[in-house]
Protein backbone atom coordinates (compact mmCIF):
# COMPACT_ATOMS: atom_id res chain seq x y z
CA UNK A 1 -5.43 19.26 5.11
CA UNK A 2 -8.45 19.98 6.08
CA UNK A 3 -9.64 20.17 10.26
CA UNK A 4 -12.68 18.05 10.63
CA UNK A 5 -14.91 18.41 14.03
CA UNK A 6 -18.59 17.57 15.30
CA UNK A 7 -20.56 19.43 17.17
CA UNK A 8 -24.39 19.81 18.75
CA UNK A 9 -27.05 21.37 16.77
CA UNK A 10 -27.28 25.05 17.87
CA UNK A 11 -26.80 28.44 16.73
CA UNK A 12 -24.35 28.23 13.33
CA UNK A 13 -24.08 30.28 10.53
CA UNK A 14 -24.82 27.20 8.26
CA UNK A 15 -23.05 26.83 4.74
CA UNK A 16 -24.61 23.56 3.51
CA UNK A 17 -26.76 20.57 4.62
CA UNK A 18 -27.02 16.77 4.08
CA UNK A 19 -29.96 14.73 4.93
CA UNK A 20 -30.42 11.39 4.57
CA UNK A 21 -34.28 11.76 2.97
CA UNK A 22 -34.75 13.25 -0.38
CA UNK A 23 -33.89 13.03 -4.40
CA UNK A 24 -30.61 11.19 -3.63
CA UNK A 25 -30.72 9.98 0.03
CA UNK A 26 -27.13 9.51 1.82
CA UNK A 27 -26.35 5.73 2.79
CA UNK A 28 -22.58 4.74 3.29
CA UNK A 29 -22.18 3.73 -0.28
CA UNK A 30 -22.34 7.11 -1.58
CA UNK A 31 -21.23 9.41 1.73
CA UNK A 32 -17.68 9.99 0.83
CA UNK A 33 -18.44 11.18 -2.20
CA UNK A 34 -21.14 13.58 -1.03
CA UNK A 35 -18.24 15.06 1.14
CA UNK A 36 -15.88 15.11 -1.47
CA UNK A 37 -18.09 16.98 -3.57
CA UNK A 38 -19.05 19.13 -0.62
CA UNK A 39 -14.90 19.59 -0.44
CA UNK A 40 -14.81 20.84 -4.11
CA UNK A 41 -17.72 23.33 -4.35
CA UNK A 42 -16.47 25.42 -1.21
CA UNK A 43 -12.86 25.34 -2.67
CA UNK A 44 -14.66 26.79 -6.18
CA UNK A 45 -16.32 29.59 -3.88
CA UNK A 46 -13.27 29.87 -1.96
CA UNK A 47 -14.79 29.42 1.72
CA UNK A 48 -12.12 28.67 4.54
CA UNK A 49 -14.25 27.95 8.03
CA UNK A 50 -17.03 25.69 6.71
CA UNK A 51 -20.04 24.74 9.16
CA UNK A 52 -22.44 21.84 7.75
CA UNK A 53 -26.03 20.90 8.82
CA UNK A 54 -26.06 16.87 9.64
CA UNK A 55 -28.66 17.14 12.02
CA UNK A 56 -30.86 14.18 11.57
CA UNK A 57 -27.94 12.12 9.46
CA UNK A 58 -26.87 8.24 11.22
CA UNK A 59 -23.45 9.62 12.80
CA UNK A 60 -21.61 6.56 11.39
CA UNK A 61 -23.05 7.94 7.87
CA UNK A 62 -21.86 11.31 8.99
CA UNK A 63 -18.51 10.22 9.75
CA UNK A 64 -18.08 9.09 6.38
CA UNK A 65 -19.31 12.15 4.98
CA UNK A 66 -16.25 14.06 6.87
CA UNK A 67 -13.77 11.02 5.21
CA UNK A 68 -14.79 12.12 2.23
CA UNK A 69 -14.37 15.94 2.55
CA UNK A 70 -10.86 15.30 4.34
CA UNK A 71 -9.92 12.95 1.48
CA UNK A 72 -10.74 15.62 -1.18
CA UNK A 73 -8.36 18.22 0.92
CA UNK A 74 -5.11 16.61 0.36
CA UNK A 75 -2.43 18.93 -1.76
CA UNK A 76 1.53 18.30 -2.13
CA UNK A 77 2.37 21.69 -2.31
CA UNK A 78 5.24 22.25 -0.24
CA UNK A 79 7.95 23.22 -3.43
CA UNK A 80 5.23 25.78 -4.60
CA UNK A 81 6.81 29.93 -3.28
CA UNK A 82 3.18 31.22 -3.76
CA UNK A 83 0.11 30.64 -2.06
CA UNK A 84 -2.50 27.83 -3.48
CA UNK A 85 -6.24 27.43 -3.06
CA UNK A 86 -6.04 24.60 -0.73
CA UNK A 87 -9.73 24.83 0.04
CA UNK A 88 -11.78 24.86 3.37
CA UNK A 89 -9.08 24.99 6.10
CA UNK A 90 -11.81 24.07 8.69
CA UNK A 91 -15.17 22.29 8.46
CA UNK A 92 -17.32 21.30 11.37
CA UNK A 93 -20.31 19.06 10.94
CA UNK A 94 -23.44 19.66 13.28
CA UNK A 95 -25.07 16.50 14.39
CA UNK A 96 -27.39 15.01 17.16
CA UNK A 97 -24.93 12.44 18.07
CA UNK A 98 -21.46 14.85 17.79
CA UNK A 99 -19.75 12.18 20.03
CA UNK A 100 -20.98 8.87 17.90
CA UNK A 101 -19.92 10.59 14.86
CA UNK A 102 -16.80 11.47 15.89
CA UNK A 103 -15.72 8.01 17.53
CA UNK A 104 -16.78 6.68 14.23
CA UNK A 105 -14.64 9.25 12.38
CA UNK A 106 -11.63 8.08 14.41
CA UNK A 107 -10.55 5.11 12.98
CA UNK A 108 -11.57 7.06 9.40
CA UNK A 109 -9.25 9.54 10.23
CA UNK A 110 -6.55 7.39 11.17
CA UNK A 111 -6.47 5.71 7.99
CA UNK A 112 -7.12 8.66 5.47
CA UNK A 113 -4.00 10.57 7.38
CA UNK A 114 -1.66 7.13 6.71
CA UNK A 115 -2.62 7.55 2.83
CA UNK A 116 -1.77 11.68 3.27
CA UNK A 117 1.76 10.64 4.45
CA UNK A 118 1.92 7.74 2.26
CA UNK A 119 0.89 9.78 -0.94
CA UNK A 120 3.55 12.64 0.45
CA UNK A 121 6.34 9.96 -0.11
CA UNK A 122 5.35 9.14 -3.31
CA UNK A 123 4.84 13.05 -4.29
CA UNK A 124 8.16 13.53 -3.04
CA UNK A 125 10.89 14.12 -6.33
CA UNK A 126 13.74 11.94 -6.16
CA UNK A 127 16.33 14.00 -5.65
CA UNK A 128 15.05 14.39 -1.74
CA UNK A 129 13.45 10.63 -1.76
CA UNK A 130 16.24 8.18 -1.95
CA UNK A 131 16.52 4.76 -0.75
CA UNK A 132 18.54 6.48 2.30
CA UNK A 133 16.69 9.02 3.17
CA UNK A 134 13.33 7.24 2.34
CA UNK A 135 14.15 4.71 5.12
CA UNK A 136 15.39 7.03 7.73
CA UNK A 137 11.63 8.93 6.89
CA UNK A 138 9.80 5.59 7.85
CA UNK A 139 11.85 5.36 10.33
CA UNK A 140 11.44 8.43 11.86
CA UNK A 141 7.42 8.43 11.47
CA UNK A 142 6.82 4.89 12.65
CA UNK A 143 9.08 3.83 15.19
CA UNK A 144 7.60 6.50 17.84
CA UNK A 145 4.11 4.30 16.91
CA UNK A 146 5.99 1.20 19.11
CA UNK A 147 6.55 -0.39 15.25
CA UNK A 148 9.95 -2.00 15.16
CA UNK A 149 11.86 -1.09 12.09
CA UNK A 150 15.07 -2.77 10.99
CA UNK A 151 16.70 -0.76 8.35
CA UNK A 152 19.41 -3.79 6.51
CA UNK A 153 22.03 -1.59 4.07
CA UNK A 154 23.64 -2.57 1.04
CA UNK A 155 26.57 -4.30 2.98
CA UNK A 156 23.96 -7.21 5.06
CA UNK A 157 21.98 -7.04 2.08
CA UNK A 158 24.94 -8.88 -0.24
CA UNK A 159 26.87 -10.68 3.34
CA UNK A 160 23.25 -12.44 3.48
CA UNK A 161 23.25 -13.25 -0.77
CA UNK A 162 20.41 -10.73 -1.46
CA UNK A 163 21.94 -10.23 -4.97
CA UNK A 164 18.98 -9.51 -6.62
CA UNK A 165 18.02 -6.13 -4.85
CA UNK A 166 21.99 -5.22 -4.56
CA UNK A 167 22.43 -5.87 -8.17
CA UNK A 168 19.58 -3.52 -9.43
CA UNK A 169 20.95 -0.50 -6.97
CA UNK A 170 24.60 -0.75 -7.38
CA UNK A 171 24.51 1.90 -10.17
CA UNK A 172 23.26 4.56 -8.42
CA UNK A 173 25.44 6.70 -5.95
CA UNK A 174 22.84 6.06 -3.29
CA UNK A 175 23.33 2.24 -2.10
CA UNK A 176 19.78 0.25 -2.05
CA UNK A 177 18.59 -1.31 1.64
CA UNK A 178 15.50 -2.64 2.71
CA UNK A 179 12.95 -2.07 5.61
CA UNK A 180 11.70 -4.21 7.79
CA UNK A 181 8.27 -3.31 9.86
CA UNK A 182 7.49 -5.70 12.61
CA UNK A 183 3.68 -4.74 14.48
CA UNK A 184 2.25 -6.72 16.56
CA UNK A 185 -0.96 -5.53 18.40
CA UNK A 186 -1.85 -9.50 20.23
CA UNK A 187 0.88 -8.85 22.78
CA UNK A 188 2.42 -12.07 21.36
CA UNK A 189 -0.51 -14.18 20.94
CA UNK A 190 -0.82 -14.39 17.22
CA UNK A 191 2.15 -16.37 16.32
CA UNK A 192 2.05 -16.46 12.58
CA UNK A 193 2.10 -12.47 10.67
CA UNK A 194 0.32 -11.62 7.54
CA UNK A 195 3.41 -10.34 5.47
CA UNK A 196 3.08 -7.62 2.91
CA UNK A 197 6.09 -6.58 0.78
CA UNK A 198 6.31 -3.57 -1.15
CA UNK A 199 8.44 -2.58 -4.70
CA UNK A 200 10.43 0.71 -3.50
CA UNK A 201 11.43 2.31 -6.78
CA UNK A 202 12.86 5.57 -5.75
CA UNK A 203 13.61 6.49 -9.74
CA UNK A 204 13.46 4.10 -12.66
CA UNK A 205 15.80 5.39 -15.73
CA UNK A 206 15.53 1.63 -16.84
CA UNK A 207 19.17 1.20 -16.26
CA UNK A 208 21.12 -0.14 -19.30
CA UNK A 209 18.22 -1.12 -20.87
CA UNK A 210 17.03 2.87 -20.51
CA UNK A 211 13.37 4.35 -21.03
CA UNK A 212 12.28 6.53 -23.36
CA UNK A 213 12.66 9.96 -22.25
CA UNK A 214 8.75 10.40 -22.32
CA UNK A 215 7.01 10.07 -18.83
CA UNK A 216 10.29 9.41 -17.42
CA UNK A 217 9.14 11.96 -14.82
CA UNK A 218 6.63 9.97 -13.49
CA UNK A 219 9.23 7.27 -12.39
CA UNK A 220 9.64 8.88 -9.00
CA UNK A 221 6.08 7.02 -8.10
CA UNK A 222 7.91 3.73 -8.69
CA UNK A 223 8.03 3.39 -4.99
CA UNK A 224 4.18 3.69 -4.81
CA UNK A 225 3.53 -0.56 -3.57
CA UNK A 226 6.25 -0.12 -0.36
CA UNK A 227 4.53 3.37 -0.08
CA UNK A 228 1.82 1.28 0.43
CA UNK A 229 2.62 -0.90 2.61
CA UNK A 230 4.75 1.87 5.12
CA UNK A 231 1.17 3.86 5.20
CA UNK A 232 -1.22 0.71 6.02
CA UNK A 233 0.82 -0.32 8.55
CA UNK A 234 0.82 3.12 10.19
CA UNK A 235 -2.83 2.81 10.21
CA UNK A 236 -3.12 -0.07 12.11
CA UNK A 237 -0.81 0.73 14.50
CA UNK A 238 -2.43 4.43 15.54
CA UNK A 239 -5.77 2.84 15.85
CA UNK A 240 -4.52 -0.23 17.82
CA UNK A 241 -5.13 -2.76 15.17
CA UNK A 242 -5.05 -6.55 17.04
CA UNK A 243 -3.15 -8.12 14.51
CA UNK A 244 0.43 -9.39 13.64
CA UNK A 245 1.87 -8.34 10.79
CA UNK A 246 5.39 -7.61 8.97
CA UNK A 247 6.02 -5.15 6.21
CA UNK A 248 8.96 -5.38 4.32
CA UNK A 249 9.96 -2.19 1.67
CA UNK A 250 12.63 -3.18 -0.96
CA UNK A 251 13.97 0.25 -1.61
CA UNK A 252 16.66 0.88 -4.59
CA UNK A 253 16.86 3.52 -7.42
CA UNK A 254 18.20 1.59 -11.03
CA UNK A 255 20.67 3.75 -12.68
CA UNK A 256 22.90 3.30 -15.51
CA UNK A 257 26.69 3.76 -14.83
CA UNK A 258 29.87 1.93 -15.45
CA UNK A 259 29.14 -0.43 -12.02
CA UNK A 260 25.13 -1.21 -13.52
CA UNK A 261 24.26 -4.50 -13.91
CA UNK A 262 24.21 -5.59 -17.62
CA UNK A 263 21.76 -7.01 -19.67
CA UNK A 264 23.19 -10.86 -19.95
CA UNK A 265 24.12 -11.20 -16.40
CA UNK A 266 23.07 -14.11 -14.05
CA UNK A 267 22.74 -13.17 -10.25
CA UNK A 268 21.66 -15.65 -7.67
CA UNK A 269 19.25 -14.44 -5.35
CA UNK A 270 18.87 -14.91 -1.82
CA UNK A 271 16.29 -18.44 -2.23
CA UNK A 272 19.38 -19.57 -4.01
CA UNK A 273 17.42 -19.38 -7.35
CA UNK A 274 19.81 -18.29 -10.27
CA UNK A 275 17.97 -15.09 -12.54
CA UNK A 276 19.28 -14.24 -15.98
CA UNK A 277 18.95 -10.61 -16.52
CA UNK A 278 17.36 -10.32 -20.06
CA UNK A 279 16.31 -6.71 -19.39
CA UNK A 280 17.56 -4.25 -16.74
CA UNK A 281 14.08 -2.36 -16.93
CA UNK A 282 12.40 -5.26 -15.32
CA UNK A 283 13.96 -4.48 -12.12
CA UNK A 284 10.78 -4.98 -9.44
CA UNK A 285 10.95 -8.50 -9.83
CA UNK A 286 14.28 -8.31 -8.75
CA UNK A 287 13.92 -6.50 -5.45
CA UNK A 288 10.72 -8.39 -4.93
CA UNK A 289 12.12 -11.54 -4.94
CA UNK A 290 14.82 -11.35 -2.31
CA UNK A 291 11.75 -9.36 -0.18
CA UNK A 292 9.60 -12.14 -0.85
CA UNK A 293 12.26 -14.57 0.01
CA UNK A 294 13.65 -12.77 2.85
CA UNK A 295 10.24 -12.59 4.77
CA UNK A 296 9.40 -16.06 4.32
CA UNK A 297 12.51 -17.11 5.77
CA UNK A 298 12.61 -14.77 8.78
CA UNK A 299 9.06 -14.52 9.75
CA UNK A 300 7.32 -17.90 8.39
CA UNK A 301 4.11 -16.25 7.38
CA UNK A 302 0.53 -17.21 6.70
CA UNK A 303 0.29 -15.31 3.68
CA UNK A 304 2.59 -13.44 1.59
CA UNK A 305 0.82 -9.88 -0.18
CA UNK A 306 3.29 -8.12 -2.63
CA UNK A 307 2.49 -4.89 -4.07
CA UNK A 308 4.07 -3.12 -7.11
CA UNK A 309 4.46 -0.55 -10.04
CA UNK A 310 5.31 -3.48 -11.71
CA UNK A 311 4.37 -4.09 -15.97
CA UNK A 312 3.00 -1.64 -18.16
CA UNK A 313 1.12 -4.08 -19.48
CA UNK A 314 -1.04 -4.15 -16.28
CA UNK A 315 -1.82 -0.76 -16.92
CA UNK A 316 -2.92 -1.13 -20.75
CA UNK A 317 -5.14 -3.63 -19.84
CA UNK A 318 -6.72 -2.35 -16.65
CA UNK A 319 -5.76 1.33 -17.03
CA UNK A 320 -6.04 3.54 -13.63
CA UNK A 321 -9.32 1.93 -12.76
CA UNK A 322 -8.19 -1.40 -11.36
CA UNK A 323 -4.79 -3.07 -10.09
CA UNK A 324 -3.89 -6.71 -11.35
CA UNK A 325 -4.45 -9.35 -9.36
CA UNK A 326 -3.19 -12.29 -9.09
CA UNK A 327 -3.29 -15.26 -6.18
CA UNK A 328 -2.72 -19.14 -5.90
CA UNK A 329 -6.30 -18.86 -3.35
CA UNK A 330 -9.54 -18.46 -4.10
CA UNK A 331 -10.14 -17.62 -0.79
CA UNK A 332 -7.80 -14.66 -0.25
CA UNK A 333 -8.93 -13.50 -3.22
CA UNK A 334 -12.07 -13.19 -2.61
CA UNK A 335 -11.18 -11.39 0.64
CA UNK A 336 -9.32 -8.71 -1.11
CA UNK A 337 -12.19 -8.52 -3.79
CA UNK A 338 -14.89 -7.61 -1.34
CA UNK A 339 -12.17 -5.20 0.72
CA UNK A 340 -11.44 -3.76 -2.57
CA UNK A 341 -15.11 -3.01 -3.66
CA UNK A 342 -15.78 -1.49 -0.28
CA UNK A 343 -13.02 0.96 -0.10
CA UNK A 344 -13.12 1.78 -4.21
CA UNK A 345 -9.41 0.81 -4.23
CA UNK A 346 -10.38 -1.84 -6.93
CA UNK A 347 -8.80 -4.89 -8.82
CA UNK A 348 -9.04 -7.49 -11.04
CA UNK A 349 -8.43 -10.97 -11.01
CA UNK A 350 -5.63 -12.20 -13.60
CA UNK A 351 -5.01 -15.99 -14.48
CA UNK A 352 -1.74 -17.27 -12.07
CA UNK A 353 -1.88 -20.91 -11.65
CA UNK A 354 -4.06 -21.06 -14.52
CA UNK A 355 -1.36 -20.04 -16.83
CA UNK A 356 1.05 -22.72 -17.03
CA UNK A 357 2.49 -20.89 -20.24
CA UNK A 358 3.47 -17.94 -18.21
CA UNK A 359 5.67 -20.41 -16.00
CA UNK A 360 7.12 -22.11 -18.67
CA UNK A 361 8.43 -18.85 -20.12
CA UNK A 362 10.17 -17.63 -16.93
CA UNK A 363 11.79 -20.71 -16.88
CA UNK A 364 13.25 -20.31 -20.44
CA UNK A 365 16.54 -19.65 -20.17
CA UNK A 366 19.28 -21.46 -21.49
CA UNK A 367 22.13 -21.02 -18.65
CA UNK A 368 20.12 -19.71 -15.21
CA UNK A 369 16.92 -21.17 -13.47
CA UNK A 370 14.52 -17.85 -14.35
CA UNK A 371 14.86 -14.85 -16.72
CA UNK A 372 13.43 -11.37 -15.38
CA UNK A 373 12.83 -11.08 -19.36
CA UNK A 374 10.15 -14.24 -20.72
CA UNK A 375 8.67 -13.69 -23.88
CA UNK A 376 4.60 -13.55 -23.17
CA UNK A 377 1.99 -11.36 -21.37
CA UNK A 378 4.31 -9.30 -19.44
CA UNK A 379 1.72 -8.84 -16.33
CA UNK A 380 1.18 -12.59 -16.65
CA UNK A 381 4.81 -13.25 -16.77
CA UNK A 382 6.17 -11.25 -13.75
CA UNK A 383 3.77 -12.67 -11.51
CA UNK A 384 4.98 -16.46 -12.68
CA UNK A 385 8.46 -14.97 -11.92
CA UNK A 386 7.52 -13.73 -8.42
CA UNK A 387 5.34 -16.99 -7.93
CA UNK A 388 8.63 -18.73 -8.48
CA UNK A 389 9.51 -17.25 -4.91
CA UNK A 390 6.89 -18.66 -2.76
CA UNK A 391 8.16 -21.53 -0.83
CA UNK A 392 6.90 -25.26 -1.63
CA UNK A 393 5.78 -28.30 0.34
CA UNK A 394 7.30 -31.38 -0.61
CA UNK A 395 4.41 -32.62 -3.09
CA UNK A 396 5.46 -28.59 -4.71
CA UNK A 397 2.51 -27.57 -3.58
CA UNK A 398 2.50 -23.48 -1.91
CA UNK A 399 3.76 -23.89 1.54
CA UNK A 400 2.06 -20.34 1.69
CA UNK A 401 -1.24 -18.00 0.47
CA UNK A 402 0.41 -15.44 -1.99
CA UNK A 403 -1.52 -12.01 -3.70
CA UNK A 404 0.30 -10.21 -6.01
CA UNK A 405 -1.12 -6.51 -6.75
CA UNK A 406 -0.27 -4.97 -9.81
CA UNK A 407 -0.62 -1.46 -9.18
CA UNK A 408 1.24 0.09 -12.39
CA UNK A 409 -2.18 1.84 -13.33
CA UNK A 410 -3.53 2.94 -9.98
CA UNK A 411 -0.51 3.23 -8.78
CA UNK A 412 1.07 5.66 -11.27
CA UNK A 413 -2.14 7.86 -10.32
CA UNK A 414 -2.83 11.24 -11.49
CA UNK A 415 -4.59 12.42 -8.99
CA UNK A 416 -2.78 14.67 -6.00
CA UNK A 417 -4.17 11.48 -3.60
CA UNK A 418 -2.10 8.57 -4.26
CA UNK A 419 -0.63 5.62 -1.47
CA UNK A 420 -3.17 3.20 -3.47
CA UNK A 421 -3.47 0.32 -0.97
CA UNK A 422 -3.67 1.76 2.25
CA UNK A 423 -7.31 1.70 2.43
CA UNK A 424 -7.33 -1.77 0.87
CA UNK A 425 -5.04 -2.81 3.10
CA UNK A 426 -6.68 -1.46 6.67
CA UNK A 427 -9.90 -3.07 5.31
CA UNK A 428 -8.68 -6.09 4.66
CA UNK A 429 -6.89 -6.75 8.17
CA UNK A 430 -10.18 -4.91 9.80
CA UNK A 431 -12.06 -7.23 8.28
CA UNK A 432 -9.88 -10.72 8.05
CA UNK A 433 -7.11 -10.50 10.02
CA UNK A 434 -7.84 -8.94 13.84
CA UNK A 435 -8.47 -10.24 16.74
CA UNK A 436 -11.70 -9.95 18.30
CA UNK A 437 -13.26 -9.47 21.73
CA UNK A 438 -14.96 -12.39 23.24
CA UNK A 439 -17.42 -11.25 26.27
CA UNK A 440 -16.80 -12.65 29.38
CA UNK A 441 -19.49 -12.09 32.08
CA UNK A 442 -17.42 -13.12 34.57
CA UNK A 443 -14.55 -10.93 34.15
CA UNK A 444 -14.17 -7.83 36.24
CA UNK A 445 -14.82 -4.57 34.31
CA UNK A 446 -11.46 -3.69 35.34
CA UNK A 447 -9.50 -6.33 34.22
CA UNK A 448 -8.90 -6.63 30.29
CA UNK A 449 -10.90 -9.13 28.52
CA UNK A 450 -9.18 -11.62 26.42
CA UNK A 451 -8.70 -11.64 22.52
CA UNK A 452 -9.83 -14.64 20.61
CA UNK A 453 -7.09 -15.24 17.99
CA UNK A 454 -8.63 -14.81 14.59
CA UNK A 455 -8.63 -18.15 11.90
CA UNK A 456 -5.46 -17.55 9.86
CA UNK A 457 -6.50 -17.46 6.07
């Protein structure tokens, strides 16, 4: 990773400069890119200590011009016994306003380093990332940060009937648990949390119902949606974020052994909803659903975000461009759209209410309420399923706002930066979901000023 600083105009040995007039001037749509590219020439021409010329260059604009360069630096190369060209190990960016640009590069920062440690737990091989040791790793990293995190094993998991999650982990060797992530930043003010739950995957052989051997590999990213969620909600709590929200990670690896759950069984998960297990590979639903369920029940949430690696056929339709989405508000939806667009972490909206068919099918099942395993449009079909999950007033109307993220494409990414959703996440609570500061003339400059809570929604 790259060292990013800012300092005055002077006397530099300069190896590049950006200006904001020209062929292609710089304006914040196209700044982390220029540093990106920046990022990849001096790694082709193998410079280590950097020094560019911004002198001139909006220091918010600059700022993003150092995101970008720091993005482009990020390697997993820890299991590698030789030495890799990890490009520029320093770069410093002169500027008029060195101390505007770097308080605007703070909160940049902040964010790109929670996708670094979010994209080195999804880099990580499975045979070091279990569900164990994966939650004693969040643990470790974010309870220093004043986030509370409740770790709830296999045991509490079944003792309070969440079957579904037990039931896809109790073929592995390593037991399943799940994660809970309480951060507030309103001191108690904001009553109701924005919840965001996240598919933890550690390996997917399929269980009975096994893979094909081919990209098998690449199941060890199956954890990227609680990856996710872990790294945005390290973000907001290093730059002081004034919001309220809980993360919950559903963490389990599905194995195959003489204890796996069987293609025919009927498990009853913790909303007391009965699933018939057409398909063992279908196993995110599962862990989602008790998530889902759990949150809703514990925390009583304005809106419920899952996140997942969840159908292939999200991915053939969208491929690595865009995630699935899917939401029962217009509203919210159009909230993540325009967070989406702005950090380039994009999706696409997928029928969920609109596809009555899709419900119909999950329901399909002679001898348990739901089937993991309805005949249809698989992406359509798993977010029915998870749908299924969302509590209901008594006309059966949503008692709740729900987004499901489909993030099989992006998710799976090939690129060394992966956590897909941090940024979308930090952008949408930045923009949405935080408190703001109402000025008070009559308030000492000593005392704190107040925070007007935020419209939930």
């Amino acid at each position: 990773m790259t060292k990013v600083s800012f300092a005055a105009s002077g006397s530099h040995l300069i190896n590049a400069t950006v200006s904001q007039t020209g062929k292609e001037p710089l304006t914040p749509a196209n700044a982390s890119e220029t540093g990106r590219k920046l990022f990849n020439k001096f790694k082709e021409t193998g410079e280590k200590d950097v020094v560019i010329n911004a002198t001139g260059v909006d220091p918010v604009i600059a700022a993003q011009i150092a995101d970008g360069f720091l993005r482009a630096s990020y390697t997993f190369n820890k299991y590698k016994s030789t030495p890799q060209n990890e490009g520029p190990q320093t770069v410093s960016f002169l500027t008029d306003k060195p101390q505007a640009a770097e308080a605007a590069f703070a909160p940049l920062r902040t964010t790109t380093e929670s996708a670094f440690w979010a994209s080195d737990l999804v880099n990580e091989p499975a045979n070091v990332l279990n569900p164990q040791t994966y939650a004693e790793r969040v643990r470790q990293e974010l309870a220093p940060l004043g986030i509370k995190v409740k770790i709830i094993e296999d045991y509490w998991l079944k003792w309070q009937g969440m079957n579904a999650i037990a039931a896809v982990g109790q073929g592995s060797k390593t037991p399943p648990c799940m994660v809970v992530l309480e951060y507030d930043g309103t001191n108690g003010e904001q009553k109701r949390p924005l919840a965001l739950v996240g598919k933890g995957i550690t390996f997917d052989s399929g269980g009975i119902s096994l893979k094909p051997g081919a990209g098998m590999g690449d199941m060890t990213m199956d954890m990227a949606g609680s990856a996710a969620v872990a790294g945005a909600i390290r973000s907001l709590a290093l730059r002081g974020a004034k919001t309220k929200v809980v993360g919950v990670l559903a963490l389990s690896e599905n194995m195959h052994d003489q204890n796996s759950t069987r293609p025919g069984d009927i498990i009853k998960s913790l909303s007391g909803k009965t699933i018939y297990v057409g398909n063992t590979d279908a196993e995110g639903r599962l862990v989602l659903c008790d998530a889902i369920t759990y949150v809703q029940k514990n925390y009583n949430p304005h809106t419920v975000v899952d996140i997942a690696t969840l159908t292939g056929a999200a991915s053939a339709a969208l491929g690595k461009e865009f995630a699935a989405a899917f939401s029962n508000d217009d509203r919210l939806f159009a909230k993540f759209n325009k967070a989406a667009n702005a950090t380039g972490e994009r999706i696409w909206r997928m029928p969920l209410l609109e596809s009555p068919a899709s419900k119909k099918a999950v329901e399909n099942t002679p001898h348990a309420d739901l089937t993991n395993n309805a005949t249809g449009p698989g992406a359509l079909t798993a977010a029915a399923f998870l749908h299924q999950f969302i509590e209901k007033n008594e006309d059966g109307s949503d008692k709740r706002k729900f987004m499901h993220l489909d993030i099989a494409g992006p998710g799976i990414a090939l690129t060394e930066l992966k956590g897909w959703g941090v940024f979308l996440f930090d952008r949408l609570i930045r923009d949405n979901y935080e408190q703001k500061v109402v000025a008070n003339q009559n308030v000492p400059k000593s005392a704190p000023v107040r925070k007007q809570a935020p419209k939930q929604g």
